[in-house]
C-alpha atoms as a PDB file:
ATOM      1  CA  UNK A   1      -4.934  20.550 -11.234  1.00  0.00           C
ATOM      2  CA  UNK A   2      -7.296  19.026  -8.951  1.00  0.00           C
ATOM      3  CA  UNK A   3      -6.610  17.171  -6.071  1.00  0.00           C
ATOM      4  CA  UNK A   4      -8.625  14.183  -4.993  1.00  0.00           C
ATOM      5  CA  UNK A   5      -8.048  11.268  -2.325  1.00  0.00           C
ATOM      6  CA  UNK A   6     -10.327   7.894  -2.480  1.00  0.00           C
ATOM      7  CA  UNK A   7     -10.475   6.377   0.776  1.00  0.00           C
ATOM      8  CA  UNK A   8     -11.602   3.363   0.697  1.00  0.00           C
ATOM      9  CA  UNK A   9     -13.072   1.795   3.841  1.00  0.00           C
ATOM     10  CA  UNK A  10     -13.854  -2.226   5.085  1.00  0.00           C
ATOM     11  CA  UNK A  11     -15.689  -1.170   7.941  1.00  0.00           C
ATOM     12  CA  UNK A  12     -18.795   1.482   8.175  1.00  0.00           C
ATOM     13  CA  UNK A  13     -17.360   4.913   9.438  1.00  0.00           C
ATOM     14  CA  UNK A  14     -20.470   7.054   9.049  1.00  0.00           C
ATOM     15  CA  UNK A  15     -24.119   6.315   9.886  1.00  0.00           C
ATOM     16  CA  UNK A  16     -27.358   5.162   7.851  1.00  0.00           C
ATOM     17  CA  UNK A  17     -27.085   2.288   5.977  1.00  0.00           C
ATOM     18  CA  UNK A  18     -28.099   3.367   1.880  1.00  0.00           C
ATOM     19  CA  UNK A  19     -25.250   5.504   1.489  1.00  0.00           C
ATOM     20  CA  UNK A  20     -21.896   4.475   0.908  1.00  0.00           C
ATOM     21  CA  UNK A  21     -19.952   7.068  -1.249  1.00  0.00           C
ATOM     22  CA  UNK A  22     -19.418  10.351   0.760  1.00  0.00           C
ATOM     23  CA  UNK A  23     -17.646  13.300  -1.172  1.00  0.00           C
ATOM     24  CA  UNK A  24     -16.253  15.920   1.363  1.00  0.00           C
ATOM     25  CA  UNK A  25     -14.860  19.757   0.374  1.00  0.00           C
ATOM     26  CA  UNK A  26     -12.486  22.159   2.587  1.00  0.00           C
ATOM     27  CA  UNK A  27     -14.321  25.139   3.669  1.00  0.00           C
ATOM     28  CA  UNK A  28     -13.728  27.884   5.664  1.00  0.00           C
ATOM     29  CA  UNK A  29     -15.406  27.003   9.645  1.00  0.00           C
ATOM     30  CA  UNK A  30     -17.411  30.627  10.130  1.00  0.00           C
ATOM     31  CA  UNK A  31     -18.052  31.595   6.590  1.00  0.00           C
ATOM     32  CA  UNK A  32     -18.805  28.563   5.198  1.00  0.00           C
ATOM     33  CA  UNK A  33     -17.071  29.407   1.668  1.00  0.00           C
ATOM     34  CA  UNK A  34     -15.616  26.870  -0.067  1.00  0.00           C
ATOM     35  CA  UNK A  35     -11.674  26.806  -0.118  1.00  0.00           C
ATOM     36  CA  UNK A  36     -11.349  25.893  -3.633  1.00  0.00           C
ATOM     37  CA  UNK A  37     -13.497  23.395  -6.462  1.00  0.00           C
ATOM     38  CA  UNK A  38      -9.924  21.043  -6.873  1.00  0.00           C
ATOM     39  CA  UNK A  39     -10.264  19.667  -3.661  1.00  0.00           C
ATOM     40  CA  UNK A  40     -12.576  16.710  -2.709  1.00  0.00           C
ATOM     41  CA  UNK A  41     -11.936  13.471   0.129  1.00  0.00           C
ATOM     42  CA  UNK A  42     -13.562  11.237  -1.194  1.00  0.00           C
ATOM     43  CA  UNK A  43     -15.189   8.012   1.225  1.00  0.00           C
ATOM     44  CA  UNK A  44     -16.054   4.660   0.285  1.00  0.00           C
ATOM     45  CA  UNK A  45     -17.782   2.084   2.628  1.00  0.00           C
ATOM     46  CA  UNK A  46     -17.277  -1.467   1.546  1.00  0.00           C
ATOM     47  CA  UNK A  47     -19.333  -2.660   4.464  1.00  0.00           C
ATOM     48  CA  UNK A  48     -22.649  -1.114   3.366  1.00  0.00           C
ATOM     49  CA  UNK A  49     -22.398  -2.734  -0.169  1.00  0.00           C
ATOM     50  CA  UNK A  50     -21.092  -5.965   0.695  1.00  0.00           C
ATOM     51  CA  UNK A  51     -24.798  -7.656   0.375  1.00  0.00           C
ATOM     52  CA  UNK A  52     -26.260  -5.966  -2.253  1.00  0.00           C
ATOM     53  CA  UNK A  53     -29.178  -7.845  -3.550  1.00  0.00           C
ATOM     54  CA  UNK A  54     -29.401  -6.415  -6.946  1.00  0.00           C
ATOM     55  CA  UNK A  55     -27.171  -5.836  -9.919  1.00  0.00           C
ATOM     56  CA  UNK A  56     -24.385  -2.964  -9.015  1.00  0.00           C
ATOM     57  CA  UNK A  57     -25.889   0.354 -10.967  1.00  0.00           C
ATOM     58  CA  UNK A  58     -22.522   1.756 -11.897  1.00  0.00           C
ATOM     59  CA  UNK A  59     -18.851   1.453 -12.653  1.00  0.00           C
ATOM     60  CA  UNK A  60     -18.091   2.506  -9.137  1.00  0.00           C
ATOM     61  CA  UNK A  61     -20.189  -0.273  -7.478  1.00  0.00           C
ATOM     62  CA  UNK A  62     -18.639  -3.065  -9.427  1.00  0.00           C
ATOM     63  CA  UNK A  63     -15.366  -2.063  -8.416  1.00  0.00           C
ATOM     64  CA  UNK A  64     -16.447  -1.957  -4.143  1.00  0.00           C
ATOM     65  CA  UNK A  65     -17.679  -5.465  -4.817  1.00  0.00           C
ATOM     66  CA  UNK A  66     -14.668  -6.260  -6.520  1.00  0.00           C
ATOM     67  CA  UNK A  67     -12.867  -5.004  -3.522  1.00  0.00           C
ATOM     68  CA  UNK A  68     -15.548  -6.954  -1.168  1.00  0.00           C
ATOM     69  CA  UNK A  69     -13.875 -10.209  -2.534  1.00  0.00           C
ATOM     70  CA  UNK A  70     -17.195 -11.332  -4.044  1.00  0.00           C
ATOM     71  CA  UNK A  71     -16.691 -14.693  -5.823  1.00  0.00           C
ATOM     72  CA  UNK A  72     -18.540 -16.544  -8.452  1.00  0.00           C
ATOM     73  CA  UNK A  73     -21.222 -16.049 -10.919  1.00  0.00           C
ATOM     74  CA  UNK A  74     -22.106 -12.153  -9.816  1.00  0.00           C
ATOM     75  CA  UNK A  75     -18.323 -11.674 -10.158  1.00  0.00           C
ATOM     76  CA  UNK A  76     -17.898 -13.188 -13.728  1.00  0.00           C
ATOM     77  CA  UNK A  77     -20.872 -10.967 -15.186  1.00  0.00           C
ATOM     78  CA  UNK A  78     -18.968  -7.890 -13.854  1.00  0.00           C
ATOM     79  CA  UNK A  79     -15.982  -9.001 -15.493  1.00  0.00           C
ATOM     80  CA  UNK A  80     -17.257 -10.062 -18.568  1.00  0.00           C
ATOM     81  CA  UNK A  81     -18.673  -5.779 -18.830  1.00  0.00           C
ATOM     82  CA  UNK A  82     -15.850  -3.757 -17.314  1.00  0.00           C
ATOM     83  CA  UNK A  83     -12.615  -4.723 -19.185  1.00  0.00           C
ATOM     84  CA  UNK A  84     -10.801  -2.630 -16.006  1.00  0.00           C
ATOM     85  CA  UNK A  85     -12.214  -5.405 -13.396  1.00  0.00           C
ATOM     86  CA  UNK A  86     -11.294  -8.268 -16.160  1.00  0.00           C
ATOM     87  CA  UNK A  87      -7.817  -7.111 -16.203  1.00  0.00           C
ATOM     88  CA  UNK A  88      -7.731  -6.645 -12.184  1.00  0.00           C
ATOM     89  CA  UNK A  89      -8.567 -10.566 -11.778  1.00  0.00           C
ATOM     90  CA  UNK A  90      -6.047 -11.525 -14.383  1.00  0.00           C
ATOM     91  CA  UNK A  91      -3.145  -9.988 -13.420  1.00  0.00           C
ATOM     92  CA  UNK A  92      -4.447 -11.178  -9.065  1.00  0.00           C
ATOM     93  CA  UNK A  93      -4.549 -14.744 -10.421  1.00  0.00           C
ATOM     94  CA  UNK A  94      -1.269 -14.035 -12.390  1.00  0.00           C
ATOM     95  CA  UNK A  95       0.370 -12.930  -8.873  1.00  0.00           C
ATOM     96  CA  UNK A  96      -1.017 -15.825  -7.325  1.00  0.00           C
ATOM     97  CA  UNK A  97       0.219 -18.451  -9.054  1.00  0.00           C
ATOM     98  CA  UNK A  98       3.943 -17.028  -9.075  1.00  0.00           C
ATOM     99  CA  UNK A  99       5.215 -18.011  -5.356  1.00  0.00           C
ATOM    100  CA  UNK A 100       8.124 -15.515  -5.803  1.00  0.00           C
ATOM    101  CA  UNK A 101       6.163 -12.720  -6.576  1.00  0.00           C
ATOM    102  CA  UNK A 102       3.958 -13.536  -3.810  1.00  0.00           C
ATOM    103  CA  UNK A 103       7.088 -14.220  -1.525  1.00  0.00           C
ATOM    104  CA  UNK A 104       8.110 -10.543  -2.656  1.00  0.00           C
ATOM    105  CA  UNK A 105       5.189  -9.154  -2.147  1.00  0.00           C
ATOM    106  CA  UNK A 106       4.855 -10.323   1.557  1.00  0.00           C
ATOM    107  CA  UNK A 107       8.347  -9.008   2.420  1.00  0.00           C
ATOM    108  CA  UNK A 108       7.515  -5.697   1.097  1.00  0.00           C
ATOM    109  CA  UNK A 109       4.340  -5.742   3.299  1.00  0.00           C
ATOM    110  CA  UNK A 110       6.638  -7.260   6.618  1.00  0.00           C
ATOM    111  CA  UNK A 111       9.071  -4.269   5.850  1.00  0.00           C
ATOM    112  CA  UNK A 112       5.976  -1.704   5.656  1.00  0.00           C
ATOM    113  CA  UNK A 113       4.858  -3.321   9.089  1.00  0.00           C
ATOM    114  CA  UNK A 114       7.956  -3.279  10.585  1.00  0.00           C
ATOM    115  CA  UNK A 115       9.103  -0.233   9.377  1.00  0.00           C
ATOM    116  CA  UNK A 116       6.241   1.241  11.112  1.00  0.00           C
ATOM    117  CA  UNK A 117       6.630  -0.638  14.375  1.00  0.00           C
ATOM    118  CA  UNK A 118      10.267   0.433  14.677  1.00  0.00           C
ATOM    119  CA  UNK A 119       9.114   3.855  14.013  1.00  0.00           C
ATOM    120  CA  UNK A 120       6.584   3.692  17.183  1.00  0.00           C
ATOM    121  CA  UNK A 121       8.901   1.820  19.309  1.00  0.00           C
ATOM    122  CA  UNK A 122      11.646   3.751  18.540  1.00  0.00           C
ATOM    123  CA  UNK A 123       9.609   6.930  19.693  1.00  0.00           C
ATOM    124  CA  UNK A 124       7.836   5.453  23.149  1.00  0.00           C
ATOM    125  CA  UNK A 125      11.189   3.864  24.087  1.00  0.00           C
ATOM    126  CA  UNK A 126      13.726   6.301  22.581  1.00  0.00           C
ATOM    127  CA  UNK A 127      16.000   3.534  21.454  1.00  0.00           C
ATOM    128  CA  UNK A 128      17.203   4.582  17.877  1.00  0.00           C
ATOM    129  CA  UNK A 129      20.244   1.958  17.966  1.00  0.00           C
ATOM    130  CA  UNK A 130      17.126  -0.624  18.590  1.00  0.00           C
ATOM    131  CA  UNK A 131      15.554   0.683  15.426  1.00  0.00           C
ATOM    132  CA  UNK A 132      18.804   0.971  13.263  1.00  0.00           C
ATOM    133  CA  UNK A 133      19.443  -2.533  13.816  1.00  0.00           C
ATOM    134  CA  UNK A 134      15.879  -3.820  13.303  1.00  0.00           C
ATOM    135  CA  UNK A 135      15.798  -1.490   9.873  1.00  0.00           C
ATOM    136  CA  UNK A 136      19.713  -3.540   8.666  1.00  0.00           C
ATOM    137  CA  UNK A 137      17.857  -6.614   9.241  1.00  0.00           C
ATOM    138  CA  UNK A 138      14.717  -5.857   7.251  1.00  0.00           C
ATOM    139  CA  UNK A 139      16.680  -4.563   4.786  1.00  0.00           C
ATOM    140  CA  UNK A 140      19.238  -7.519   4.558  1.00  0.00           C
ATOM    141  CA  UNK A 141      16.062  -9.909   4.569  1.00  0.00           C
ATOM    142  CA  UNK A 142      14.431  -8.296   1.384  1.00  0.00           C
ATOM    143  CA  UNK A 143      18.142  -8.012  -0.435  1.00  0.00           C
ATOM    144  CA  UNK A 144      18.570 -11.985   0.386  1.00  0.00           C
ATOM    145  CA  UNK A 145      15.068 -13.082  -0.658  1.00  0.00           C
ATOM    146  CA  UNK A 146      15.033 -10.865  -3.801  1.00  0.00           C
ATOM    147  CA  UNK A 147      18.795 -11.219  -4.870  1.00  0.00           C
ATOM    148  CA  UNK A 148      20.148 -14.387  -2.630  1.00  0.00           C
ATOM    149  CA  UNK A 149      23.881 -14.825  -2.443  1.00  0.00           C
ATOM    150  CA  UNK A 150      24.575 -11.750  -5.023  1.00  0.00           C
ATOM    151  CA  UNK A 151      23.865  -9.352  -1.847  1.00  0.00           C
ATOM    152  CA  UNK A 152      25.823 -11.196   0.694  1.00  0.00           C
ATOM    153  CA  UNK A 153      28.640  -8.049  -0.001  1.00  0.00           C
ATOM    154  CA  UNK A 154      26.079  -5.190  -0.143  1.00  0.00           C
ATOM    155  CA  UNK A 155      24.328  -6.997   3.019  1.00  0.00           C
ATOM    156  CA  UNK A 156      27.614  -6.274   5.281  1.00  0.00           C
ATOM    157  CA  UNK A 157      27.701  -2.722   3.746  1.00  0.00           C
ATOM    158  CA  UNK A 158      24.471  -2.358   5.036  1.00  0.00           C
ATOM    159  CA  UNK A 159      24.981  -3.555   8.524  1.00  0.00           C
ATOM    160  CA  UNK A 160      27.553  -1.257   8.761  1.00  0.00           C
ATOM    161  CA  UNK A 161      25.055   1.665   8.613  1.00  0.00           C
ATOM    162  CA  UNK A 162      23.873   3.181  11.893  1.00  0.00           C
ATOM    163  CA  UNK A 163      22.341   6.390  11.007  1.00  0.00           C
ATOM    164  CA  UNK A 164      18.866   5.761  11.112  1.00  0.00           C
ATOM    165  CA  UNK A 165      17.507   9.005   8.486  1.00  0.00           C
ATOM    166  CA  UNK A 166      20.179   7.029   6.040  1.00  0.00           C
ATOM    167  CA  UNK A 167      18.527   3.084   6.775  1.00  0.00           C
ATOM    168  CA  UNK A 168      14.837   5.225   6.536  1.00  0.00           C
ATOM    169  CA  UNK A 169      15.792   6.470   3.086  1.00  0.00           C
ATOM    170  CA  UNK A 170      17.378   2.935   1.747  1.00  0.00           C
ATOM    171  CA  UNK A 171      13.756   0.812   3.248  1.00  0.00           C
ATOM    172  CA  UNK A 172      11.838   3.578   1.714  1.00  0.00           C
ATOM    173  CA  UNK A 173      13.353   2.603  -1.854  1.00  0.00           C
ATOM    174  CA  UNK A 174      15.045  -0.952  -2.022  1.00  0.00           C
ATOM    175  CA  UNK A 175      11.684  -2.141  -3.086  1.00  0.00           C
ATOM    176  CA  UNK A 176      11.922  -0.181  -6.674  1.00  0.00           C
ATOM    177  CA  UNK A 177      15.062  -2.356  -6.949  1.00  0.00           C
ATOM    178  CA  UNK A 178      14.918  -4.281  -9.927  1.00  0.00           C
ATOM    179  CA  UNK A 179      18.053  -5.469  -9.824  1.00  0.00           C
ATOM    180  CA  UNK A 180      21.667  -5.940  -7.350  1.00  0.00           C
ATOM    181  CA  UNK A 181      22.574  -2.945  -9.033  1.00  0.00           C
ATOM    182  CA  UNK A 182      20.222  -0.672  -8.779  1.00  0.00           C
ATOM    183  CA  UNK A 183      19.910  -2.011  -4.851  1.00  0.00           C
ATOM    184  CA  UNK A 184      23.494  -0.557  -4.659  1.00  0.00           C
ATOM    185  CA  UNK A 185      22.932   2.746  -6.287  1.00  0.00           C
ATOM    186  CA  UNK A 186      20.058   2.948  -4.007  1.00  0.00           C
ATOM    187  CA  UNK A 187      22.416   2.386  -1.096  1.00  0.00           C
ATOM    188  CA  UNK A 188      25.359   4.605  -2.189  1.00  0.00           C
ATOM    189  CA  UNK A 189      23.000   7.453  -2.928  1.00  0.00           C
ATOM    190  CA  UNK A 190      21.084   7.377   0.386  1.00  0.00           C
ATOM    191  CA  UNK A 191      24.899   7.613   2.036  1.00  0.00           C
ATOM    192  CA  UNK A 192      25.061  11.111   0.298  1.00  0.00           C
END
């Protein structure tokens, strides 16, 4: 099975200005021979197609100007030809018209941020009792704003955590959590 990873860039990483889809392949550094075909990295640089003056050629360069933000008539054409993009703006104006979701959606990307924060402040300073209580907290703020007073009990459960590979586990997975229950299996199992 092949393996293949899209990155997709806002800002210009690699010189010239025409070309803005680079495909990359491991291969060996003397020999030259390549590792094996199910391997490609894949780069995409928004930045170089962001003012195209013509009409995008292929699939791929409607869906970097859909990913440039561009607005208006160019955007509606593209839409109205690649059902893919059409669907993309629905469902985006869906999620922007539901404050909750939205609300949900900017925790999740506060706990990413923090998460990562703790993790490098955590390292440079060594605190890990810093980081366990600033991983309870982010935690306890996604379990109120998503379930409200029905957490209040698995809240206190989950300030009484201080083992920070146990709190890692729980943020990496509250956010599947559909419900207060599965938030508590999620919990119990990550105490295992």
């Amino acid at each position: 099975m092949a393996t293949i990873t899209i990155n997709i860039l806002g800002f210009n990483w690699f010189g010239g200005r025409g070309k803005y889809h680079h495909t990359f392949h491991i291969r060996e550094d003397e020999t030259g021979e390549l590792l094996n075909d199910d391997m490609e990295i894949h780069f995409l640089e928004l930045g170089k197609l962001a003012g195209l003056k013509r009409k995008p050629k292929d699939a791929l360069e409607e869906w970097m100007l859909y990913f440039n933000n561009i607005q208006g008539e160019i955007m509606e054409e593209i839409a109205m030809g690649n059902p893919g993009i059409r669907k993309a703006l629905t469902i985006e104006q869906i999620f922007f018209k539901n404050q909750k979701e939205r609300r949900l959606y900017e925790l999740r990307e506060k706990a990413a941020r923090d998460e990562i924060s703790m993790v490098s402040g955590a390292r440079a300073e060594g605190k890990a009792e810093g980081k366990a209580e600033m991983a309870q907290d982010a935690i306890c703020k996604y379990l109120d704003a998503r379930f409200a007073s029905a957490s209040n009990s698995l809240q206190v459960e989950v300030k009484q955590i201080d083992n920070i590979v146990i709190l890692d586990r729980i943020i990496n997975k509250i956010y599947t959590a559909n419900s207060i229950e599965e938030a508590t299996s999620i919990v119990q199992k990550a105490k295992e």
